[in-house]
Protein backbone atom coordinates (compact mmCIF):
# COMPACT_ATOMS: atom_id res chain seq x y z
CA UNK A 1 -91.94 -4.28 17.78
CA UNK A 2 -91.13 -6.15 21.23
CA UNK A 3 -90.38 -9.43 22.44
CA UNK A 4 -93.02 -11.82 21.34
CA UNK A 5 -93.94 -10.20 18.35
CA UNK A 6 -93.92 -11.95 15.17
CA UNK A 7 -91.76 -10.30 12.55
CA UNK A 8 -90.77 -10.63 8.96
CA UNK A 9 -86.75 -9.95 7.34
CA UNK A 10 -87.95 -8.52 3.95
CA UNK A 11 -84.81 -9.92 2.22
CA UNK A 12 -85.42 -13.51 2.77
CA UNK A 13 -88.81 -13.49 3.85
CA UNK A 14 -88.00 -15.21 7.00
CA UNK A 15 -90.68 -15.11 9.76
CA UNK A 16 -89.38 -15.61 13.67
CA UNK A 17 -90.63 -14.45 17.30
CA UNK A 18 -88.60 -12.06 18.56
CA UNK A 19 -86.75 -12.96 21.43
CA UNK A 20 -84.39 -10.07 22.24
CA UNK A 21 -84.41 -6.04 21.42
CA UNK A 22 -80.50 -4.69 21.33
CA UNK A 23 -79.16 -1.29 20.29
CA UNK A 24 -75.29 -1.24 19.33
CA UNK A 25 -73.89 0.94 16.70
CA UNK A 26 -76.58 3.48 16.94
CA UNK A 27 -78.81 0.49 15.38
CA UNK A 28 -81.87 -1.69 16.66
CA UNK A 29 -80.96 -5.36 16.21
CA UNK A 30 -84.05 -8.04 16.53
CA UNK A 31 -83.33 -11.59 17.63
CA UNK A 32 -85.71 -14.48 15.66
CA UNK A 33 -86.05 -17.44 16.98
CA UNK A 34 -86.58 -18.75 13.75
CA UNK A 35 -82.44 -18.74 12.86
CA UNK A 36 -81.45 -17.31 16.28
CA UNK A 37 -79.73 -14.29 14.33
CA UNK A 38 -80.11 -10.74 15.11
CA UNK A 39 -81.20 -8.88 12.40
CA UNK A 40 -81.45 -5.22 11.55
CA UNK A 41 -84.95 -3.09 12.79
CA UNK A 42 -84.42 -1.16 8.88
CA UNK A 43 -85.15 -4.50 7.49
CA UNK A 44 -87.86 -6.28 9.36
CA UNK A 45 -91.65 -5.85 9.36
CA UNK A 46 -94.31 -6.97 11.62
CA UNK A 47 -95.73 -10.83 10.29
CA UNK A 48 -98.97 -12.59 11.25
CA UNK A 49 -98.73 -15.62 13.56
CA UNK A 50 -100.09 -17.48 9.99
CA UNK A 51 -96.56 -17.07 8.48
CA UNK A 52 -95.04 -18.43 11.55
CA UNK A 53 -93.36 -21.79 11.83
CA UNK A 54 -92.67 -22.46 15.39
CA UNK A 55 -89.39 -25.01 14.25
CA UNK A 56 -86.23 -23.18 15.65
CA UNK A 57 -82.80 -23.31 15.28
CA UNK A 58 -82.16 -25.71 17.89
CA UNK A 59 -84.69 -28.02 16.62
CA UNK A 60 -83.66 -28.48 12.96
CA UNK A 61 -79.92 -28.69 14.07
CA UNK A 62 -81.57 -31.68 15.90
CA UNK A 63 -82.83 -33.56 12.49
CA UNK A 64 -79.30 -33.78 11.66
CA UNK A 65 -77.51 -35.49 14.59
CA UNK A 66 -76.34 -38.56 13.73
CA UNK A 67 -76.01 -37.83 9.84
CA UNK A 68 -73.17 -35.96 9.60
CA UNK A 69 -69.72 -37.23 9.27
CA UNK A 70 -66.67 -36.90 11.24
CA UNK A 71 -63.25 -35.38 8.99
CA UNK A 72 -61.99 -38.82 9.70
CA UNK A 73 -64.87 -40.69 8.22
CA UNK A 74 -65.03 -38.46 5.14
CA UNK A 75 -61.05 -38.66 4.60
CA UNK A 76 -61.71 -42.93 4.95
CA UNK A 77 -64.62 -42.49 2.31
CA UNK A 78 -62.19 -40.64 0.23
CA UNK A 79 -59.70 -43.29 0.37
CA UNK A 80 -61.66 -46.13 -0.16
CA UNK A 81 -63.50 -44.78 -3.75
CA UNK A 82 -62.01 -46.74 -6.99
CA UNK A 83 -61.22 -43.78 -8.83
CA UNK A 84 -59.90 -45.73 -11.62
CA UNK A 85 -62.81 -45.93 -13.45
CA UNK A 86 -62.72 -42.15 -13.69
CA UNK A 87 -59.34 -41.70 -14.79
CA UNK A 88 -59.18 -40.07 -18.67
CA UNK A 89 -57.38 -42.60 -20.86
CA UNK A 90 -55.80 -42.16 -24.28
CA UNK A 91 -53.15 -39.45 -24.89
CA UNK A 92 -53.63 -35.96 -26.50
């Protein structure tokens, strides 16, 4: 495999276009696009362009802007839920 071919991780069945060929470690390491993670060559196969889905990385991290909360707006959530209606009455 190269750059621009499409290729399959056999563990998770995730298909990407590979973007960048390293050897470290006395290994082959493939880039996807798909996740942008390198992944080992032992583990990937070639894929058809038919079980490619050109979304990347960068665009699904997209989808989320604006939905995710800041520490400080979770810990005010946190404070302002009435937990008394959850609290275990009686005695044991």
């Amino acid at each position: 495999m190269k750059v621009g071919d499409f290729a399959k991780y056999l563990p998770t069945s995730t298909v990407g276009k590979v973007t960048e060929v390293r050897e470290s470690g006395g290994k082959v390491w493939f880039r996807l696009d798909y996740t942008g993670l390198y992944y080992d060559q032992t583990f990937l196969v070639p894929a058809d362009e038919s079980e490619y889905s050109p979304v990347s990385y960068k665009d699904r991290d997209k989808k989320f802007e604006g939905r995710m909360q800041t520490i400080e707006d979770a810990a005010k959530t946190a404070r302002d839920v009435d937990i008394s209606g959850f609290m275990p009455s009686g005695g044991g």
